[in-house]
C-alpha atoms as a PDB file:
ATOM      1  CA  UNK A   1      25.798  11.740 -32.476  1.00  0.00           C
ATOM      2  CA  UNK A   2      26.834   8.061 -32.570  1.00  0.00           C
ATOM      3  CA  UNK A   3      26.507   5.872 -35.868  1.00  0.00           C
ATOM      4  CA  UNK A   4      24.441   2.379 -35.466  1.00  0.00           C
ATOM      5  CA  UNK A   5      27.862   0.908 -35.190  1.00  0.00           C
ATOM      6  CA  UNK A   6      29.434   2.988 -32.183  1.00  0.00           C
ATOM      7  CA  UNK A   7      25.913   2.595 -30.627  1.00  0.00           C
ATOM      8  CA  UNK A   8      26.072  -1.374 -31.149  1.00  0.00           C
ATOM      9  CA  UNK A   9      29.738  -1.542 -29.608  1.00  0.00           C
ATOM     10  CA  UNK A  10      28.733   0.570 -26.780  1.00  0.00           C
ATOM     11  CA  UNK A  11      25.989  -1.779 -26.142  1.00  0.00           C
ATOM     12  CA  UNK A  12      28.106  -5.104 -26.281  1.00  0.00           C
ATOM     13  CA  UNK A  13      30.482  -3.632 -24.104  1.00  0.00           C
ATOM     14  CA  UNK A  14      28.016  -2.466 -21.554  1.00  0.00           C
ATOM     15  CA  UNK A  15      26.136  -5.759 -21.442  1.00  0.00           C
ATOM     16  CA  UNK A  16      29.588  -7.469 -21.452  1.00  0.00           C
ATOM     17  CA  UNK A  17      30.372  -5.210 -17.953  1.00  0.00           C
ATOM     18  CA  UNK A  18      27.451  -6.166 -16.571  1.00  0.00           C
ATOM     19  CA  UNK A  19      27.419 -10.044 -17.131  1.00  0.00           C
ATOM     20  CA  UNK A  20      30.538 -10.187 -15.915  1.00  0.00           C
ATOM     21  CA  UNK A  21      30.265  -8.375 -12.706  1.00  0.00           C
ATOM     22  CA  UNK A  22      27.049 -10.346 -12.213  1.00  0.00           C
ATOM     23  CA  UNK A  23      28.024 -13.827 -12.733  1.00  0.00           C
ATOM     24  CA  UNK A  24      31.553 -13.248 -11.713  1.00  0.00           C
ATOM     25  CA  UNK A  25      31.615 -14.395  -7.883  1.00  0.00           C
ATOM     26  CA  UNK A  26      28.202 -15.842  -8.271  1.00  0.00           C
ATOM     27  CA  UNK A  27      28.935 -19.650  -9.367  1.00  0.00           C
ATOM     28  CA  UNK A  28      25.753 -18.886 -11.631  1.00  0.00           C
ATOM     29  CA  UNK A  29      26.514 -21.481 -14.593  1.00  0.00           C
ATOM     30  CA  UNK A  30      25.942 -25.478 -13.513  1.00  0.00           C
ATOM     31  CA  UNK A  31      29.811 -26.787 -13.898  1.00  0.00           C
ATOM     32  CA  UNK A  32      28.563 -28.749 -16.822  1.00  0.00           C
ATOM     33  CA  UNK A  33      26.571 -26.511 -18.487  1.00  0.00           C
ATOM     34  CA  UNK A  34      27.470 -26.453 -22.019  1.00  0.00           C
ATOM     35  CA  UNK A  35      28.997 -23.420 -23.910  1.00  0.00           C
ATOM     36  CA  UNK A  36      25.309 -23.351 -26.434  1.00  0.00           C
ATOM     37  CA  UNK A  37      23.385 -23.244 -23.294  1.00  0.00           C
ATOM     38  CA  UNK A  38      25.183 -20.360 -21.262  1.00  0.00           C
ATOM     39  CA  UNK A  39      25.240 -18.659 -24.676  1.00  0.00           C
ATOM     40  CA  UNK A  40      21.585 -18.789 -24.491  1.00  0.00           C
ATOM     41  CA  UNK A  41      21.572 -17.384 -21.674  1.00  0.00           C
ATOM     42  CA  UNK A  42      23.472 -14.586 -22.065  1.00  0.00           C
ATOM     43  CA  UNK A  43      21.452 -13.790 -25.406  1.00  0.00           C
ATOM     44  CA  UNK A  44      18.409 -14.443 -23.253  1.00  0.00           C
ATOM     45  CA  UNK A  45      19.563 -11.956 -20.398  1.00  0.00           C
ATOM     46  CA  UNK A  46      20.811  -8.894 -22.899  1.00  0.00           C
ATOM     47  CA  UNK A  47      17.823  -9.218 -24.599  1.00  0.00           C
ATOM     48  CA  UNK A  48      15.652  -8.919 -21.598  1.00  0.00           C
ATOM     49  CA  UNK A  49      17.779  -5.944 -20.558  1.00  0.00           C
ATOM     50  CA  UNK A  50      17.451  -3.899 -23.726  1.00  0.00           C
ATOM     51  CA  UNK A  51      13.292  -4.558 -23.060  1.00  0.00           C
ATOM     52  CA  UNK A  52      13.806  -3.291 -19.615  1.00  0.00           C
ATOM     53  CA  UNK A  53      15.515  -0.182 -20.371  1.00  0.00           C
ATOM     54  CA  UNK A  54      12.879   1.293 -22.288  1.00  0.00           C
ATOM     55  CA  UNK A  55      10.399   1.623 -19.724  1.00  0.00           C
ATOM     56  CA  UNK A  56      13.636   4.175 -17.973  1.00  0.00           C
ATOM     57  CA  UNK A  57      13.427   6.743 -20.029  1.00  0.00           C
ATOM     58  CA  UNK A  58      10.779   8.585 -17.045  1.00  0.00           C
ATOM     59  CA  UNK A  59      11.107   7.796 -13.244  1.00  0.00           C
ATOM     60  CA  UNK A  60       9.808   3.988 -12.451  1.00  0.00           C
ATOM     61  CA  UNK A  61       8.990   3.588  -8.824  1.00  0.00           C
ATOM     62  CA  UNK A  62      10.350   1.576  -6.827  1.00  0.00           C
ATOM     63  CA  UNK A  63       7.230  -1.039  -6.884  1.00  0.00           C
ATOM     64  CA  UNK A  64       7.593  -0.974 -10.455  1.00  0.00           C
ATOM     65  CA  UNK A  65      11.438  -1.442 -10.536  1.00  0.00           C
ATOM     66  CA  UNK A  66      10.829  -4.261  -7.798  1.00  0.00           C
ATOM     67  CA  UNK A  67       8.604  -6.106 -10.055  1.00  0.00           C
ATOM     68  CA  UNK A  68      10.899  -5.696 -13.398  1.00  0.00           C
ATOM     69  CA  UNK A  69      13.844  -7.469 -11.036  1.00  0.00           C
ATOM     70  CA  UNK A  70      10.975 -10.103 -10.366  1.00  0.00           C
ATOM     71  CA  UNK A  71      10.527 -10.529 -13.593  1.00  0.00           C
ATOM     72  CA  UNK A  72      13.670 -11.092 -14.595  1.00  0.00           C
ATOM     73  CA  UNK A  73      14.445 -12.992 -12.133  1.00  0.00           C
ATOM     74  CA  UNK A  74      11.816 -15.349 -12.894  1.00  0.00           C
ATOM     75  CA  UNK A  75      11.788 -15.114 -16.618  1.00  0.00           C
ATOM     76  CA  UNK A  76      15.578 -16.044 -17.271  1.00  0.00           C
ATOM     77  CA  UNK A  77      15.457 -19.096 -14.306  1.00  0.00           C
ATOM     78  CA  UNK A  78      12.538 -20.377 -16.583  1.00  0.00           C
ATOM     79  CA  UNK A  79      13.708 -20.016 -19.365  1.00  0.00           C
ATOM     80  CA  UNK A  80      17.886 -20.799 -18.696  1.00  0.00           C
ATOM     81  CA  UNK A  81      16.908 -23.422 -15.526  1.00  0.00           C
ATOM     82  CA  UNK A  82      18.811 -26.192 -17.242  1.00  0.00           C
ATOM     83  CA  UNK A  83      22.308 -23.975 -16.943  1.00  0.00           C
ATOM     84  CA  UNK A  84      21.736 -22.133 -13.939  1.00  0.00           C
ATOM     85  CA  UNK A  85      23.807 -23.890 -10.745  1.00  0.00           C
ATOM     86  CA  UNK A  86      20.744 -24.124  -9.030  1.00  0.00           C
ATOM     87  CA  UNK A  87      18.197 -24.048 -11.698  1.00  0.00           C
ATOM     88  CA  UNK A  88      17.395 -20.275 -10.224  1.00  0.00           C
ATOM     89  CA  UNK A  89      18.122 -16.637 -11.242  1.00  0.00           C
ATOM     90  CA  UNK A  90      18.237 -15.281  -7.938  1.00  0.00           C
ATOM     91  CA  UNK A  91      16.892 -11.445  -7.108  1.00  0.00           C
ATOM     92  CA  UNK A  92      20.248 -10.416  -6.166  1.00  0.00           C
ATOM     93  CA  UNK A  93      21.926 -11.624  -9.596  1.00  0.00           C
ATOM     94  CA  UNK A  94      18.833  -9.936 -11.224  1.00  0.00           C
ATOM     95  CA  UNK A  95      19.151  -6.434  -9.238  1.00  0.00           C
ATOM     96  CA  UNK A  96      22.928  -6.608  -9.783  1.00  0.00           C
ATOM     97  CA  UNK A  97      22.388  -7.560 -13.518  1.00  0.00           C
ATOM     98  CA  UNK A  98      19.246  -4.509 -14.188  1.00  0.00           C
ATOM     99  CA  UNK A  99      21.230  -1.916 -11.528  1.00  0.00           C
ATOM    100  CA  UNK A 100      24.103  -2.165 -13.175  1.00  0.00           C
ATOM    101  CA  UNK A 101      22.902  -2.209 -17.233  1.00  0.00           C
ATOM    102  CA  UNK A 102      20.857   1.163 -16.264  1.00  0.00           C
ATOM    103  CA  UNK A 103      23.829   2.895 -14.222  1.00  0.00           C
ATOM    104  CA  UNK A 104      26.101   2.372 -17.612  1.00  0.00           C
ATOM    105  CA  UNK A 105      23.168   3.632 -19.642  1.00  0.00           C
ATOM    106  CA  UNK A 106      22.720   6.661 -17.026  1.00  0.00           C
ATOM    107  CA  UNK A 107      26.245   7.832 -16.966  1.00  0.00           C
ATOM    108  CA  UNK A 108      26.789   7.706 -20.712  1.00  0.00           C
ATOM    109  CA  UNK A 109      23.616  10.173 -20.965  1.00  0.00           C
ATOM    110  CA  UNK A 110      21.184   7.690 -22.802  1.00  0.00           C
ATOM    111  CA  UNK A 111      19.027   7.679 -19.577  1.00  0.00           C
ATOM    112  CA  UNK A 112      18.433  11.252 -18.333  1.00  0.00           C
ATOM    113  CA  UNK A 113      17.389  10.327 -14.941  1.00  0.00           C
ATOM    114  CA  UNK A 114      19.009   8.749 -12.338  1.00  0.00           C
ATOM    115  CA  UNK A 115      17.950   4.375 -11.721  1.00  0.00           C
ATOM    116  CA  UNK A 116      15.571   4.205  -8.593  1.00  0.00           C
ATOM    117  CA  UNK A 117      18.198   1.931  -6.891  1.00  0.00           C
ATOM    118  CA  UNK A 118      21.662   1.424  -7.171  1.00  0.00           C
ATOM    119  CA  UNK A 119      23.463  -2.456  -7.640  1.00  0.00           C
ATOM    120  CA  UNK A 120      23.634  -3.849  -4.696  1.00  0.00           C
ATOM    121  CA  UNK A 121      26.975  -5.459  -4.248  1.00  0.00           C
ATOM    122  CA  UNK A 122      30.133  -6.097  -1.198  1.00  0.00           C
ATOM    123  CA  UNK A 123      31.578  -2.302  -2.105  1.00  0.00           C
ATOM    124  CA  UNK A 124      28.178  -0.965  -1.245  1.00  0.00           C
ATOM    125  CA  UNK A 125      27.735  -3.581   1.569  1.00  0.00           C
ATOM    126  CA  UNK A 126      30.795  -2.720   3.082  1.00  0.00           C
ATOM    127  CA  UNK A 127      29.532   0.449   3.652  1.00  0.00           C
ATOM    128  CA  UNK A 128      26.354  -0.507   5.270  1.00  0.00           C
ATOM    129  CA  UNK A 129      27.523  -2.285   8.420  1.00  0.00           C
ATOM    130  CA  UNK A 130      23.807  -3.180   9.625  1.00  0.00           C
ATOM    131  CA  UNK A 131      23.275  -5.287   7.179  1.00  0.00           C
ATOM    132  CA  UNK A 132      24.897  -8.763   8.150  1.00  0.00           C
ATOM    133  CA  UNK A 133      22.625 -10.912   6.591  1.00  0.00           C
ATOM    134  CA  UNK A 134      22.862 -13.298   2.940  1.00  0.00           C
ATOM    135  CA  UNK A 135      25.720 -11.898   0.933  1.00  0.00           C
ATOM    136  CA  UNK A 136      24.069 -10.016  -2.244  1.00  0.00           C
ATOM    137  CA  UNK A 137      24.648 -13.074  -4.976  1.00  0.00           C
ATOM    138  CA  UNK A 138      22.329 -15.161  -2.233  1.00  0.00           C
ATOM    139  CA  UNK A 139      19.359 -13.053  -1.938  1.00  0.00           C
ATOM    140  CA  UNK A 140      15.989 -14.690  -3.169  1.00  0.00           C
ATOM    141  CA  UNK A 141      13.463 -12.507  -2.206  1.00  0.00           C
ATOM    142  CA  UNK A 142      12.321  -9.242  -3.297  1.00  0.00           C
ATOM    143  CA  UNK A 143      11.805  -8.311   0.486  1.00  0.00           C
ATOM    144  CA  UNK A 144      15.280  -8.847   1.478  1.00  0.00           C
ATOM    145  CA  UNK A 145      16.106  -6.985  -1.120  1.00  0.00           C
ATOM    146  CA  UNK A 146      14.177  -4.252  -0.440  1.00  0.00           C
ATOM    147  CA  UNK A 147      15.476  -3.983   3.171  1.00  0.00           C
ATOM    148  CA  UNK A 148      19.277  -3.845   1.633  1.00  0.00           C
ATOM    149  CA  UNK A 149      17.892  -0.881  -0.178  1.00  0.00           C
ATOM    150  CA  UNK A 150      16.530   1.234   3.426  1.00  0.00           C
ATOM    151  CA  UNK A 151      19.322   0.529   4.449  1.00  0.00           C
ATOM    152  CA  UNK A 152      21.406   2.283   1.698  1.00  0.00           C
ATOM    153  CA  UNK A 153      19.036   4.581   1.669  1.00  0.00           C
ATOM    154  CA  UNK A 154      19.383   5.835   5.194  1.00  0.00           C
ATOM    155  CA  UNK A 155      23.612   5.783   4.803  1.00  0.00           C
ATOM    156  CA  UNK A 156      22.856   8.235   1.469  1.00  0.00           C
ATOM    157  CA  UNK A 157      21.124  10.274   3.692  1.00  0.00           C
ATOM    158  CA  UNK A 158      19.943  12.609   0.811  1.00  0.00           C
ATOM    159  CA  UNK A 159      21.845  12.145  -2.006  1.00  0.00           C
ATOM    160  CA  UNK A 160      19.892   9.932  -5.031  1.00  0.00           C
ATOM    161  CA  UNK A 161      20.868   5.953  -4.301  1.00  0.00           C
ATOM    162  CA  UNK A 162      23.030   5.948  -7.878  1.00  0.00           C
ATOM    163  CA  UNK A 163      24.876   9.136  -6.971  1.00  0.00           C
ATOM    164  CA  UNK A 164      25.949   7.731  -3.760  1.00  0.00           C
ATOM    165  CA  UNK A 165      26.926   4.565  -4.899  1.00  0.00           C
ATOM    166  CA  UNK A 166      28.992   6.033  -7.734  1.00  0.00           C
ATOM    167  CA  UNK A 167      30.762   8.094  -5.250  1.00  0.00           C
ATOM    168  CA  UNK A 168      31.216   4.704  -3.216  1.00  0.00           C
ATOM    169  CA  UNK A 169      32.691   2.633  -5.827  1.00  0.00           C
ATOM    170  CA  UNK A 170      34.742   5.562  -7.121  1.00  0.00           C
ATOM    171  CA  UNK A 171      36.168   5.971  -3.422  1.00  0.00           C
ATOM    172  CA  UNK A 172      36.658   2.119  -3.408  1.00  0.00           C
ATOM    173  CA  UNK A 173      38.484   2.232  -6.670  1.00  0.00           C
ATOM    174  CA  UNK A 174      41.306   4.468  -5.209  1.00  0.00           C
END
């Protein structure tokens, strides 16, 4: 069992993982955005996260996953417009962001059942030649998203989409 203090670490170093692959190669912060304001909205975005992961503890369809990446989506560009590049927190910064907290929280056991979808990123793109279209940092609609995601589905044939991806970016890493 982990103290309050391994749990906290854990938990900074997870949401540090996944801001960073999310905003990495996504020019997400306006060049003058001050350090206060992207602080904000990296508070603003953890926080959001830790709310999100409590409705994973059972299996969340995919309609209901779709419309907690909406949400997020939505609620930080509201709420952070004045330091995002474009004033928007696209869906594919918001899948990447939620796809990639709940993997982390899967794997270390905390969530007992697999995430509905997996992040959508270039490793799993790469694999999934069909798709051609907006790389994943520019998709904007849930749609397009969910597209990207029949089309991973199909290529896991009928492996869970988090199990195949993990298998992908472990492949990938070699």
């Amino acid at each position: 069992m982990r103290t309050s203090e391994q749990q906290k670490f854990l938990d900074n170093i997870i949401f540090s993982a996944t801001l960073a692959a999310t905003v990495q190669r996504a020019s997400v912060y306006r060049k003058d955005a001050p350090e206060p304001r992207r602080q904000k909205f990296r508070n603003e975005l953890k926080q959001q996260l830790e709310k999100l992961r409590e409705q994973y503890s059972t299996q969340v369809s995919d309609s209901t996953h779709c419309e907690n990446i909406e949400t997020l989506a939505r609620d930080i560009s509201e709420k952070c417009e004045d330091v995002l590049a474009d004033g928007n927190f696209r869906i594919g910064l918001a899948q990447k962001a939620l796809n990639l907290y709940l993997k982390f929280y899967w794997c270390l056991g905390v969530i007992n059942i697999p995430p509905p979808h997996c992040p959508i990123d270039s490793i799993v793109l790469k694999e999934v030649p069909e798709y051609n279209d907006n790389p994943w940092t520019k998709i904007t609609q849930i749609d397009e998203y969910m597209n990207v995601i029949k089309k991973v589905r199909k290529k896991a044939g009928k492996l869970p989409l988090a199990e195949w991806e993990m298998q992908v970016y472990n492949n990938a890493q070699k």
